[in-house]
N, C-alpha and C. Protein backbone atom coordinates (compact mmCIF):
# COMPACT_ATOMS: atom_id res chain seq x y z
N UNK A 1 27.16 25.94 23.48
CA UNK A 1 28.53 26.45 23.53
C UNK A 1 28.67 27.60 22.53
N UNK A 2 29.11 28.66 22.71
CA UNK A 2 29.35 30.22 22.19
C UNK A 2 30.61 29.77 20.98
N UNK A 3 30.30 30.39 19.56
CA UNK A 3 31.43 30.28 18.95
C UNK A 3 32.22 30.40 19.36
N UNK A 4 32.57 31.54 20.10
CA UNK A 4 33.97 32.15 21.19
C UNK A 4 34.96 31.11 21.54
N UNK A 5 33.87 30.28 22.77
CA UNK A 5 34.52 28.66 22.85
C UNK A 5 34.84 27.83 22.36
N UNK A 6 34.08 27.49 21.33
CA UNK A 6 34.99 26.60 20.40
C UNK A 6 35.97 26.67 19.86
N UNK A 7 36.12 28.32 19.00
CA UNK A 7 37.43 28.36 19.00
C UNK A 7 38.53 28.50 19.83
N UNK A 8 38.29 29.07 20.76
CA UNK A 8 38.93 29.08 21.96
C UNK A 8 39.68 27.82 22.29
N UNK A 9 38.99 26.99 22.16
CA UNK A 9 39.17 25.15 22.37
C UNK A 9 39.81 25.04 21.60
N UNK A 10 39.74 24.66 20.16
CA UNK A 10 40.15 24.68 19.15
C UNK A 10 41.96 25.15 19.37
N UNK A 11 41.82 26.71 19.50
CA UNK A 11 43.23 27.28 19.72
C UNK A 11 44.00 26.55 20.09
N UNK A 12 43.73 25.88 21.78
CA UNK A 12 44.56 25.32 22.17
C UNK A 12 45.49 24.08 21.53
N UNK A 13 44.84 23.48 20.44
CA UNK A 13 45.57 22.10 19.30
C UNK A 13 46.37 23.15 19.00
N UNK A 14 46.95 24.54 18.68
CA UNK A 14 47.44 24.80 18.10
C UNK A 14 49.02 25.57 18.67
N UNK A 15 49.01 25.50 19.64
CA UNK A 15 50.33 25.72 20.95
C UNK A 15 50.95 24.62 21.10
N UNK A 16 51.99 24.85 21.82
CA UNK A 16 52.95 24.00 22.35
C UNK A 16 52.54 23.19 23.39
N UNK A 17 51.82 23.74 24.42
CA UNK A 17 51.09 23.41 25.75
C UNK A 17 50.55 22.50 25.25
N UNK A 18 50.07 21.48 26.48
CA UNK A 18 49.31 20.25 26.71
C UNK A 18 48.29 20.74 25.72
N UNK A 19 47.47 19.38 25.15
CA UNK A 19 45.94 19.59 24.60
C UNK A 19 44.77 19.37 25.68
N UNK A 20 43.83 20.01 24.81
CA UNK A 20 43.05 19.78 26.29
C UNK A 20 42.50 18.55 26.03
N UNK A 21 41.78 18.11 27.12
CA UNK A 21 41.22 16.29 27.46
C UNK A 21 39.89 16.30 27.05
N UNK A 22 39.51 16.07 25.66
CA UNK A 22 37.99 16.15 24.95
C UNK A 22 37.24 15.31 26.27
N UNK A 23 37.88 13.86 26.53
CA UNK A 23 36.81 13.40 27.49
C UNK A 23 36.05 13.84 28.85
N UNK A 24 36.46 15.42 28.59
CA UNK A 24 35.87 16.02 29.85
C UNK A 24 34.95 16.70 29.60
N UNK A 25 34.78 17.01 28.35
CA UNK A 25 33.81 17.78 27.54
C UNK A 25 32.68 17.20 27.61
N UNK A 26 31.28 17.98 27.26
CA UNK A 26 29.98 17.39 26.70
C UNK A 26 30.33 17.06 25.11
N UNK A 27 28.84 16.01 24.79
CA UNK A 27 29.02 15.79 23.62
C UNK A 27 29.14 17.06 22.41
N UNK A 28 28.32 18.18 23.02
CA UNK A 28 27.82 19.38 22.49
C UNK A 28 28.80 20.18 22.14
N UNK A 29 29.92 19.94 22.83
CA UNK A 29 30.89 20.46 22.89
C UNK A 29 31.58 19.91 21.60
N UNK A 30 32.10 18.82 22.02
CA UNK A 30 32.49 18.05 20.99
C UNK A 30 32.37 17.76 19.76
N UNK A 31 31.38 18.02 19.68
CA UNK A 31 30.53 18.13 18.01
C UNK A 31 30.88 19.50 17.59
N UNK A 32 30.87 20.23 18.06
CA UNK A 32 30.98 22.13 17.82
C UNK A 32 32.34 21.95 17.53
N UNK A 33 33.64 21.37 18.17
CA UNK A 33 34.79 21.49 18.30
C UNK A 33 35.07 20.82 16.55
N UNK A 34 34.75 19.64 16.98
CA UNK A 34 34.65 18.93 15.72
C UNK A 34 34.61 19.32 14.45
N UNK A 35 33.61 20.36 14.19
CA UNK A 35 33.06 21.28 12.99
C UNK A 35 34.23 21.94 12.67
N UNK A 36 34.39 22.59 13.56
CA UNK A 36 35.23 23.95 13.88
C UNK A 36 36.52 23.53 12.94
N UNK A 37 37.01 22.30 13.54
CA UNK A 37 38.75 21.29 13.60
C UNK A 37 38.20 21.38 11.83
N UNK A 38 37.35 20.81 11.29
CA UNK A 38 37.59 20.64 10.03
C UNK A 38 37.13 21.86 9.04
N UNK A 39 36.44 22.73 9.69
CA UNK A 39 36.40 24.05 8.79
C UNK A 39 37.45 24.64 8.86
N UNK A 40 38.64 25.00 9.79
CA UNK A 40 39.68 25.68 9.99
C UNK A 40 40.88 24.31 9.57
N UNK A 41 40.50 23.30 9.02
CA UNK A 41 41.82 22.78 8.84
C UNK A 41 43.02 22.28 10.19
N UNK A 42 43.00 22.24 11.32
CA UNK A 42 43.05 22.02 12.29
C UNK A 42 44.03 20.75 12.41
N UNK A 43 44.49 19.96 12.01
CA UNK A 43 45.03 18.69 11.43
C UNK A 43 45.29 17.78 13.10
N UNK A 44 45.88 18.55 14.09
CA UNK A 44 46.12 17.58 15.09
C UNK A 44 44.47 17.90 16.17
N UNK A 45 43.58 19.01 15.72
CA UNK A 45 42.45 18.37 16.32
C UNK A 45 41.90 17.44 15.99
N UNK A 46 41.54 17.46 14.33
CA UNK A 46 40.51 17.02 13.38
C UNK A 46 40.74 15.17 14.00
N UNK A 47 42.17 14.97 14.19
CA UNK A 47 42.30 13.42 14.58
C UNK A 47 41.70 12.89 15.83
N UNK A 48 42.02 14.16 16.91
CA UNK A 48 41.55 13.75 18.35
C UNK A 48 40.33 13.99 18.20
N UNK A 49 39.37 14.72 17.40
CA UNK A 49 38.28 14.82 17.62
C UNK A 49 36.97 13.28 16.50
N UNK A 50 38.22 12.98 15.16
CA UNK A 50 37.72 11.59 14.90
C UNK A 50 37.44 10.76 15.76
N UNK A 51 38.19 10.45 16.79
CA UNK A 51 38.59 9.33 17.22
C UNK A 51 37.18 9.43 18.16
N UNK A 52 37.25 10.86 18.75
CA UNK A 52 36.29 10.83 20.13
C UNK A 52 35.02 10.89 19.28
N UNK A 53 34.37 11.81 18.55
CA UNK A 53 33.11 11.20 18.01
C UNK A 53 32.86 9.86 17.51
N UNK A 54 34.18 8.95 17.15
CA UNK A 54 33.80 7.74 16.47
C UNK A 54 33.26 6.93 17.70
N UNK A 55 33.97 7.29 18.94
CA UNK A 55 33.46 5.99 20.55
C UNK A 55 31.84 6.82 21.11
N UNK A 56 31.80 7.71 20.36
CA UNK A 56 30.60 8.27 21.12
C UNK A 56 28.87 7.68 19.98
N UNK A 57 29.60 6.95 18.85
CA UNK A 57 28.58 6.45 17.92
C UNK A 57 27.16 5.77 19.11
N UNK A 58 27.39 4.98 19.92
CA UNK A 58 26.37 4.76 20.77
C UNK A 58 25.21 5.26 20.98
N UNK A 59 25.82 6.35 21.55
CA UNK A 59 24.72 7.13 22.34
C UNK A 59 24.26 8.30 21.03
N UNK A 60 24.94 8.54 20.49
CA UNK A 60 25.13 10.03 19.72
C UNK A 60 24.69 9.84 17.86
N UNK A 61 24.01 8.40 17.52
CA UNK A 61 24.39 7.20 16.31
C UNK A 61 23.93 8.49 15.27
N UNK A 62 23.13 9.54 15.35
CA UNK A 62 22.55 10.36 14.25
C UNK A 62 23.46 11.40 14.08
N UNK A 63 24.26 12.06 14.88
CA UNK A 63 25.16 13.06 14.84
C UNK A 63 26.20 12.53 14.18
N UNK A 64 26.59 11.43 15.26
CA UNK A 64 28.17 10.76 14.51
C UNK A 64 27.77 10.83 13.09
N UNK A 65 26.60 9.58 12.39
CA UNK A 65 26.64 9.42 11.17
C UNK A 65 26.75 10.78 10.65
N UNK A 66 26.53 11.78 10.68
CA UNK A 66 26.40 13.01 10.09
C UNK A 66 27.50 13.63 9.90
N UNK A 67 28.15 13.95 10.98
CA UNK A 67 29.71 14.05 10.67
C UNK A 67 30.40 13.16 9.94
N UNK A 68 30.54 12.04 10.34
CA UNK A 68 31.16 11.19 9.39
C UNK A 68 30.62 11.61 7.97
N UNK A 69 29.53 11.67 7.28
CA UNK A 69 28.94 11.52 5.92
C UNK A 69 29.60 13.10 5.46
N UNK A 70 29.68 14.28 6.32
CA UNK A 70 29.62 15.05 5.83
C UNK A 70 31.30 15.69 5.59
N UNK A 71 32.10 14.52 6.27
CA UNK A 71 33.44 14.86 6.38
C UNK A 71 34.14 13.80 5.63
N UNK A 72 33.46 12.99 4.91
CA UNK A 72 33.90 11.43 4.40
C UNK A 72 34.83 10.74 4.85
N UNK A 73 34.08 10.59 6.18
CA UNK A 73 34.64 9.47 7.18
C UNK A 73 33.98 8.32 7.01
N UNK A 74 34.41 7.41 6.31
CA UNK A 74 33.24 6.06 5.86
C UNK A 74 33.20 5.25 7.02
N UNK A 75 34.58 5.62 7.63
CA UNK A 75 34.46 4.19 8.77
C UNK A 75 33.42 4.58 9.76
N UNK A 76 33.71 5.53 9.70
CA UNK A 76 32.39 6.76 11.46
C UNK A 76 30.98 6.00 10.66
N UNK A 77 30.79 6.40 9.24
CA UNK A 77 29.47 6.42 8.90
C UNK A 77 29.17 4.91 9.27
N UNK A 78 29.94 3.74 8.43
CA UNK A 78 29.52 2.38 8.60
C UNK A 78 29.14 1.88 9.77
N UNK A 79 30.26 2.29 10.74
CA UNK A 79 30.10 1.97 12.50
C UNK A 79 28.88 2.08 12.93
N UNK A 80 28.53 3.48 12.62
CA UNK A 80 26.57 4.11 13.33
C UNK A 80 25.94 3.69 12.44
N UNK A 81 26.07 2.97 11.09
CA UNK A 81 24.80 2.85 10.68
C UNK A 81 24.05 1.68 10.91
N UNK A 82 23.88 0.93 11.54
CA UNK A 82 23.16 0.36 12.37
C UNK A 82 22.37 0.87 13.56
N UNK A 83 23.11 1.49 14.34
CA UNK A 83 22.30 2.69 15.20
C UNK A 83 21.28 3.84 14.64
N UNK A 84 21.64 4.18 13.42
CA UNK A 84 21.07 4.73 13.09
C UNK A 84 19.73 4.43 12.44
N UNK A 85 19.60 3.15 12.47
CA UNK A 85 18.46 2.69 12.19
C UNK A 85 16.99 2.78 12.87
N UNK A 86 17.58 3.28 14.03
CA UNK A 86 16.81 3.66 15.06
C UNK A 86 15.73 4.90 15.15
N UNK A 87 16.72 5.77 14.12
CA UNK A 87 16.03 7.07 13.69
C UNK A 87 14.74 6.56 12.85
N UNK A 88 13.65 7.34 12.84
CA UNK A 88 12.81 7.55 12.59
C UNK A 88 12.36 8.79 10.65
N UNK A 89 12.22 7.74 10.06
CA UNK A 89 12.32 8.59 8.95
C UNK A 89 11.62 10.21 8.83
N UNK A 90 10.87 9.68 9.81
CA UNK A 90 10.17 11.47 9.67
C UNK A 90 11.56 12.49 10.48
N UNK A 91 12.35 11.81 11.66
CA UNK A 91 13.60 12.69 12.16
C UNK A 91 14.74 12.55 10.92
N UNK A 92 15.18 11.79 10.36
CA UNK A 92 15.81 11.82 9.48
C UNK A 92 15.54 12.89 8.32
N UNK A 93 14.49 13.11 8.06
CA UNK A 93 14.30 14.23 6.74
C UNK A 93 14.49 15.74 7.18
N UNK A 94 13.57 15.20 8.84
CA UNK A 94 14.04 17.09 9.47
C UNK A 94 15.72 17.42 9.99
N UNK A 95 16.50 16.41 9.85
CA UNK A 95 17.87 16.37 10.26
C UNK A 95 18.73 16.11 9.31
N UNK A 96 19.05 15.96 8.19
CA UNK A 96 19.83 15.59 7.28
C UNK A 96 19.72 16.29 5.92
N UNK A 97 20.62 16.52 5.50
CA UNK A 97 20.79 16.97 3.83
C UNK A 97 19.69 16.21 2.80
N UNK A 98 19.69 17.16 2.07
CA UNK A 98 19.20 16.31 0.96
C UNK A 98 19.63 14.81 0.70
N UNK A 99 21.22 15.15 -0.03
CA UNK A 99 22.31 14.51 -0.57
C UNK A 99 22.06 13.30 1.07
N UNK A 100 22.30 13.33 2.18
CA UNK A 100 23.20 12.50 3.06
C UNK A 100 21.00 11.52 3.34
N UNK A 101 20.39 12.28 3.13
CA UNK A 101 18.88 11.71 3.49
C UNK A 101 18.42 10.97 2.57
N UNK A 102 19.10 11.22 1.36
CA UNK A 102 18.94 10.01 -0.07
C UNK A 102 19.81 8.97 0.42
N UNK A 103 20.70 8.96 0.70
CA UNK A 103 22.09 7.77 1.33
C UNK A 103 21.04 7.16 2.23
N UNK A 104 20.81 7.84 3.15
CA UNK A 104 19.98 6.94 4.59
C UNK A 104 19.35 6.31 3.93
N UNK A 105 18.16 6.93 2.93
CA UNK A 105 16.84 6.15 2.76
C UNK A 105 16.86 4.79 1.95
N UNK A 106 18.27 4.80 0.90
CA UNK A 106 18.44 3.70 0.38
C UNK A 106 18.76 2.74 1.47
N UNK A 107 20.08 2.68 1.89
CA UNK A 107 20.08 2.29 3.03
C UNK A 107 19.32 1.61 3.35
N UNK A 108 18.31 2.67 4.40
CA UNK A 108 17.27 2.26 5.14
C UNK A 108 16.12 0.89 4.67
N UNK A 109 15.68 1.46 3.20
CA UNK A 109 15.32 0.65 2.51
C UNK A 109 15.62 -0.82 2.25
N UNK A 110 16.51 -1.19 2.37
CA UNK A 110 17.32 -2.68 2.41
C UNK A 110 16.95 -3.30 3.77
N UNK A 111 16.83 -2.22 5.25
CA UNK A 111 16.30 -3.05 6.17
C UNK A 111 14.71 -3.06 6.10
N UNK A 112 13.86 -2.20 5.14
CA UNK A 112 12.49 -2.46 5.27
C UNK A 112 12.25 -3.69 4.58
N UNK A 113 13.09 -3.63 3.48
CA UNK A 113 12.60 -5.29 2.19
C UNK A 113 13.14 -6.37 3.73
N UNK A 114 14.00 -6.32 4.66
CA UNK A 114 14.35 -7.41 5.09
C UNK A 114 13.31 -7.87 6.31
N UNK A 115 12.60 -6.74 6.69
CA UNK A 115 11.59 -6.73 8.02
C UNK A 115 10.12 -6.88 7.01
N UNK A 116 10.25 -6.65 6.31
CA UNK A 116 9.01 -7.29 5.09
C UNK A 116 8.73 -8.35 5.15
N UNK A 117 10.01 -9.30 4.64
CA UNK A 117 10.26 -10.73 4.30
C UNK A 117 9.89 -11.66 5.58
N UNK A 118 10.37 -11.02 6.87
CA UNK A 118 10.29 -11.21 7.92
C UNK A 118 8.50 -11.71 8.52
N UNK A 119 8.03 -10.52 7.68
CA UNK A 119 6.60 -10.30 8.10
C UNK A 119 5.92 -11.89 7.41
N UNK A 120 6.52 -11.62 6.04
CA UNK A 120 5.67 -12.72 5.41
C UNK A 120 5.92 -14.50 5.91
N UNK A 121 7.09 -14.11 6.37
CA UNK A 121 7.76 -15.36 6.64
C UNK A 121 6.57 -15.98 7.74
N UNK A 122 6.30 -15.10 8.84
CA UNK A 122 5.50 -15.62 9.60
C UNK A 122 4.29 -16.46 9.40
N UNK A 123 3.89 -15.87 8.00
CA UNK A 123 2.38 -16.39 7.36
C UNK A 123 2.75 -17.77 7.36
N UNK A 124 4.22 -18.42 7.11
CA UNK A 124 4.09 -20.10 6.72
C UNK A 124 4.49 -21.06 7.86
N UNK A 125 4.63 -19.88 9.05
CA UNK A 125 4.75 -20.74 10.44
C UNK A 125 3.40 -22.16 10.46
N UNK A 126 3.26 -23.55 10.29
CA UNK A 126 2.18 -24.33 10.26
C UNK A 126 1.79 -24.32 11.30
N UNK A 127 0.13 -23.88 10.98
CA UNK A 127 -0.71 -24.57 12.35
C UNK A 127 -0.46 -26.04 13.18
N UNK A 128 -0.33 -24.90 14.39
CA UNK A 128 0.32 -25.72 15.53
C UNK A 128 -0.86 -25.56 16.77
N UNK A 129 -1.89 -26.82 16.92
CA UNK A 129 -2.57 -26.54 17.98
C UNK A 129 -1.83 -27.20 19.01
N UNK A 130 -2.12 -25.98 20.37
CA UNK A 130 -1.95 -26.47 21.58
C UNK A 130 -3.01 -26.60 22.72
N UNK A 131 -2.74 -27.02 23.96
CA UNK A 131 -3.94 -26.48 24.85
C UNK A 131 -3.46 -25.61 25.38
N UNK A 132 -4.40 -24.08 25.27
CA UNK A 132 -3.90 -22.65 25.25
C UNK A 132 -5.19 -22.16 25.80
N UNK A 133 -6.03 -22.63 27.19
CA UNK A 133 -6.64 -21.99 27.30
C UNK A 133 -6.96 -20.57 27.47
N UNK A 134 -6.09 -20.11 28.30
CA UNK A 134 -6.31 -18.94 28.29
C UNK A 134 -5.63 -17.99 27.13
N UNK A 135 -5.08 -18.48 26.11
CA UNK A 135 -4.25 -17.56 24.88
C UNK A 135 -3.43 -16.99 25.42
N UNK A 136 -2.11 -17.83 26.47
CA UNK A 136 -0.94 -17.82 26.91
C UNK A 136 0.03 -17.26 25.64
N UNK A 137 0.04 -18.74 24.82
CA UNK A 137 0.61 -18.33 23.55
C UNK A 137 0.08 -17.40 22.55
N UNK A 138 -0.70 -16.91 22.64
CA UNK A 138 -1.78 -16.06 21.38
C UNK A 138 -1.30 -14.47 22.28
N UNK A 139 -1.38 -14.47 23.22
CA UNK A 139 -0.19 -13.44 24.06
C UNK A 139 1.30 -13.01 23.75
N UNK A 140 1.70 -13.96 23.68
CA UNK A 140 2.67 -14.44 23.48
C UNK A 140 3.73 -13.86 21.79
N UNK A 141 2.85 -14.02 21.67
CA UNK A 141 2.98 -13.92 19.87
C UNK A 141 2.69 -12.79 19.58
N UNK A 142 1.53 -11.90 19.54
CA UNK A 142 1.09 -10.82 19.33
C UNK A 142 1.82 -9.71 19.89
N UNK A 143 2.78 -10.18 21.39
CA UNK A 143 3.73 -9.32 21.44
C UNK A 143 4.78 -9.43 20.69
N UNK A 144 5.41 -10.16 20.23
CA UNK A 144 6.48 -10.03 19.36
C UNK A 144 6.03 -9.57 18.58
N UNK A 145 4.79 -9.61 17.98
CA UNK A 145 4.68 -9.12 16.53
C UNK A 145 4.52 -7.75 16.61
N UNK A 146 3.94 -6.83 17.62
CA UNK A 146 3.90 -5.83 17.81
C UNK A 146 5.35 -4.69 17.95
N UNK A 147 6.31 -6.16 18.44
CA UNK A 147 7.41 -5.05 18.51
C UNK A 147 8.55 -5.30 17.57
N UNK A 148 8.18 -5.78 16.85
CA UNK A 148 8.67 -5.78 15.15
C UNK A 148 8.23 -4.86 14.45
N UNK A 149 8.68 -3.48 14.51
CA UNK A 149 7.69 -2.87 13.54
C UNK A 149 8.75 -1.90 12.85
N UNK A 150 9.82 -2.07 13.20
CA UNK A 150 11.04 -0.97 12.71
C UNK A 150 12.34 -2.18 12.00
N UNK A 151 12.90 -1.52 11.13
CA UNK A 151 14.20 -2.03 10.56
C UNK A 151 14.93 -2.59 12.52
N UNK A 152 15.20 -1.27 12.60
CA UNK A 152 16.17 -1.85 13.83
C UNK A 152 15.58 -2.82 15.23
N UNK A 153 14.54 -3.28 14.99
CA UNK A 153 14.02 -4.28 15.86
C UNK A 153 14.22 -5.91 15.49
N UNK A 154 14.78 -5.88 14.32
CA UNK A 154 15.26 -7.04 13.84
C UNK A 154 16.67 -7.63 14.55
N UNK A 155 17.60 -6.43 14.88
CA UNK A 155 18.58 -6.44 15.40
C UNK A 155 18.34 -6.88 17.38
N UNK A 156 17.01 -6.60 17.61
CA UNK A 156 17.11 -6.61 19.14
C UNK A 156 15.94 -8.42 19.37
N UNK A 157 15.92 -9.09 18.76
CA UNK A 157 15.09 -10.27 18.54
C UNK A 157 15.07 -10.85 20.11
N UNK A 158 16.10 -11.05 20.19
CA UNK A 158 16.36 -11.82 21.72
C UNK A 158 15.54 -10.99 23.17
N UNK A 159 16.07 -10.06 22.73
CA UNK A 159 15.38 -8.36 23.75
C UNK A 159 13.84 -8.74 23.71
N UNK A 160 13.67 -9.03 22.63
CA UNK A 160 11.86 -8.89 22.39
C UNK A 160 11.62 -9.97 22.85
N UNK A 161 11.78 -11.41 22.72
CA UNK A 161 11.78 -13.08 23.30
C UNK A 161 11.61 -12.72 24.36
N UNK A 162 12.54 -11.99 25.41
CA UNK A 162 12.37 -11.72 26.77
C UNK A 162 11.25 -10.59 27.27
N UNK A 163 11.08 -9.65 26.40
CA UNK A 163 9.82 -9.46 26.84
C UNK A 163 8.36 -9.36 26.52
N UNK A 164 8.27 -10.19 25.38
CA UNK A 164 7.11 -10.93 25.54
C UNK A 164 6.99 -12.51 26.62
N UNK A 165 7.84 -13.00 27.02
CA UNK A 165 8.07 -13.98 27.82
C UNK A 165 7.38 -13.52 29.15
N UNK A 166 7.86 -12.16 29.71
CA UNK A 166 7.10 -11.14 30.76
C UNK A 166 5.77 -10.38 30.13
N UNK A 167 5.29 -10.74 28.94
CA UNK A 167 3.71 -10.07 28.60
C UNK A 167 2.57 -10.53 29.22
N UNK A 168 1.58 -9.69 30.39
CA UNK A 168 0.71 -10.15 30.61
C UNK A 168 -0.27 -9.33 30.58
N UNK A 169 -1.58 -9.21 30.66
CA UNK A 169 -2.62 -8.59 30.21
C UNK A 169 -3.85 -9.13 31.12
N UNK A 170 -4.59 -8.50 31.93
CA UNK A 170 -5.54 -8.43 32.90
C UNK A 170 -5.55 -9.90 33.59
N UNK A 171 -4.63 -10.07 33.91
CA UNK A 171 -4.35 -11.02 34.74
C UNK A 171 -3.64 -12.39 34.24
N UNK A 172 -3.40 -12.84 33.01
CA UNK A 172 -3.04 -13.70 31.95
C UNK A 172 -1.52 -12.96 31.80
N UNK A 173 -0.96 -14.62 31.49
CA UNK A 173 0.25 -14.18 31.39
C UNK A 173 1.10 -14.61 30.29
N UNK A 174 1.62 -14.28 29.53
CA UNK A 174 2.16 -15.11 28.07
C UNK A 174 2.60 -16.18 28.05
N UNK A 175 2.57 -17.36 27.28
CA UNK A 175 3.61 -18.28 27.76
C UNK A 175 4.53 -18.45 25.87
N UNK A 176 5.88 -18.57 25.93
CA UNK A 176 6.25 -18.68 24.87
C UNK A 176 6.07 -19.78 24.10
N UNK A 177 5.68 -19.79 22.50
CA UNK A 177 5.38 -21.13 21.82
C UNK A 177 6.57 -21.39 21.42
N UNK A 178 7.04 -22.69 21.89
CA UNK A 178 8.26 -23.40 21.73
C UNK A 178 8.52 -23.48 19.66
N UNK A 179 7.43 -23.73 18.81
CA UNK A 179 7.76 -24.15 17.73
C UNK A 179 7.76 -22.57 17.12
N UNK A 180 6.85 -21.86 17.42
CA UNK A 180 7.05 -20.28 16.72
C UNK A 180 8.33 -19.73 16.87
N UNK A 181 8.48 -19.89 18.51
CA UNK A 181 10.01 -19.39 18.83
C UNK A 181 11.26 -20.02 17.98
N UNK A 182 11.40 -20.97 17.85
CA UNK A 182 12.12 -22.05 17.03
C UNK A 182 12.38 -21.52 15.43
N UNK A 183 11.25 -21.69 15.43
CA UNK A 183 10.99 -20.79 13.66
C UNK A 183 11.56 -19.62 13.24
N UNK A 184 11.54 -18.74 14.44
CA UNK A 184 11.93 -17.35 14.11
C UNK A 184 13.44 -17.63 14.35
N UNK A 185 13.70 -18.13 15.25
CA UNK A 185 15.63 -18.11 15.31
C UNK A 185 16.01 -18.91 13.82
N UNK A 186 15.68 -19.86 13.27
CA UNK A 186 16.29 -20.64 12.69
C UNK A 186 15.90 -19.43 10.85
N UNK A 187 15.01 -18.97 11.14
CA UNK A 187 14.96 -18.09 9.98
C UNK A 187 15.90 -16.68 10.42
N UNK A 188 16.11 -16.53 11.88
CA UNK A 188 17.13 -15.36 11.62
C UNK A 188 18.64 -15.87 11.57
N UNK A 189 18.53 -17.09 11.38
CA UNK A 189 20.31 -17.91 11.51
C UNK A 189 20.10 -18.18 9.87
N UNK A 190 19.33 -18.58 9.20
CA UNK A 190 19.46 -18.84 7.77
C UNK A 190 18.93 -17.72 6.44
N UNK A 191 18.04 -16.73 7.16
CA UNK A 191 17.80 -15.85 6.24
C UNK A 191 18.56 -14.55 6.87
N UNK A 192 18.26 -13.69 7.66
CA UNK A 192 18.48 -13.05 8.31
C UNK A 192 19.66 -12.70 8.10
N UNK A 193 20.35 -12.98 9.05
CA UNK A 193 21.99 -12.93 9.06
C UNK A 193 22.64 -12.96 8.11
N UNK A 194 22.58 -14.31 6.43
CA UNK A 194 23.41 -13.79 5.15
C UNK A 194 22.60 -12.85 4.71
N UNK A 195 21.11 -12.27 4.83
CA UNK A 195 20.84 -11.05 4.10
C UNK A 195 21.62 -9.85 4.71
N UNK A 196 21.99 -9.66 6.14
CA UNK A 196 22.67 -9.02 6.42
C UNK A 196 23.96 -8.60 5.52
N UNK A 197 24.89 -9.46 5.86
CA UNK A 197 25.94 -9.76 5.49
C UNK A 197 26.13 -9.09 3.75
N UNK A 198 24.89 -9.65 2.78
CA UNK A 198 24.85 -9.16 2.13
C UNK A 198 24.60 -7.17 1.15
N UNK A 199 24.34 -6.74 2.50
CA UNK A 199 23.97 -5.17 2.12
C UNK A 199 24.89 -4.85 1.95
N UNK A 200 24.48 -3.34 1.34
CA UNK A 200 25.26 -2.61 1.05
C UNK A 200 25.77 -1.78 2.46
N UNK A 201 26.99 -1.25 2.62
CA UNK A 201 26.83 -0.27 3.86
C UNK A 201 26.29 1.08 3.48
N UNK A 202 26.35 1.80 4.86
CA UNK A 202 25.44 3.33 4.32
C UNK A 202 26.23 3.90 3.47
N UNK A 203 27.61 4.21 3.75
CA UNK A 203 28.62 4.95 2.43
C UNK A 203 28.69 4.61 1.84
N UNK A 204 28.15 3.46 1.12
CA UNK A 204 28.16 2.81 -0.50
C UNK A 204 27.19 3.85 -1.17
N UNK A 205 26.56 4.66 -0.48
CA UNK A 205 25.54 5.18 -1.20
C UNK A 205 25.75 6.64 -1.34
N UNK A 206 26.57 6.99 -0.74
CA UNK A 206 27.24 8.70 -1.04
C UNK A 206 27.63 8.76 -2.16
């Protein structure tokens, strides 16, 4: 979108006439508009355009947080930062401020100590023999563990249950271990979840 347009867009918050309908816009748009509303002071965009980047956190979780951090919108930032977990620290350093990439990484950091703990936790699962000829369960397992490998995969646990449940490999097919499976929910209902609860959010750290 051409500076031209944005302000152009922009203008219109500032007439009598109807506003225009952001939800017809691209996100691209929206984000440009956005900028614009709070460099020019803009007061009845800057709101319509909060509101619409805050529902677009979903799809959009690295931009939103960015605006939000960079406009001190705590609620925008808190909302995506869970999504934003998704980012990838090597995209995070090429996308973010100094100042707003120190915030993430602490942050971020609180879900690595928690996917750590996670890791180790597994070590005290007790040997549990079954009859596993073909390493149904040894399938089974090695996919979950494989797709544990990010902060934000802690958040999708159930997602992963289901598809390692569908893991199969040259003809073998996973079967889930009832006591591993067991183990991991009851450690994400008793550790998990109050460590959650306990963080800091991302704007605690601006």
């Amino acid at each position: 979108m051409r500076p031209g347009d944005t302000l152009e867009l922009l203008f219109q918050f500032m007439y009598p006439p109807k506003q225009p309908d952001l939800k017809k816009i691209e996100f691209k748009q929206l984000a440009d508009l956005a900028e614009a509303a709070e460099k020019y002071q803009v007061y009845a965009a800057m709101g319509v355009c909060n509101m619409c980047m805050s529902e677009a956190y979903l799809e959009h979780s690295l931009e939103v947080m960015i605006y939000g951090m960079r406009h001190g919108y705590a609620d925008i930032v808190d909302k995506a930062e869970k999504k934003a977990l998704e980012v990838s620290p090597t995209l995070a350093f090429e996308c973010l401020t100094p100042q707003i990439y120190i915030a993430w990484t602490r942050y971020y950091a609180q879900w690595q100590d928690l996917i750590g703990s996670f890791h180790r936790f597994l070590k005290t699962i007790p040997i549990h023999y079954r009859h596993d000829r073909f390493g149904s369960h040894h399938l089974w397992y090695t996919s979950i563990v494989s797709q544990l490998d990010t902060p934000a995969s802690l958040l999708k646990l159930d997602d992963i249950f289901r598809v390692a449940a569908a893991y199969s490999i040259n003809g073998h097919s996973a079967t889930p271990c009832t006591m591993c499976q067991n183990s991991m929910i009851s450690w994400r209902k008793n550790e998990m979840e109050p460590a959650i609860r306990g963080m800091r959010t991302l704007s605690s750290f601006l």
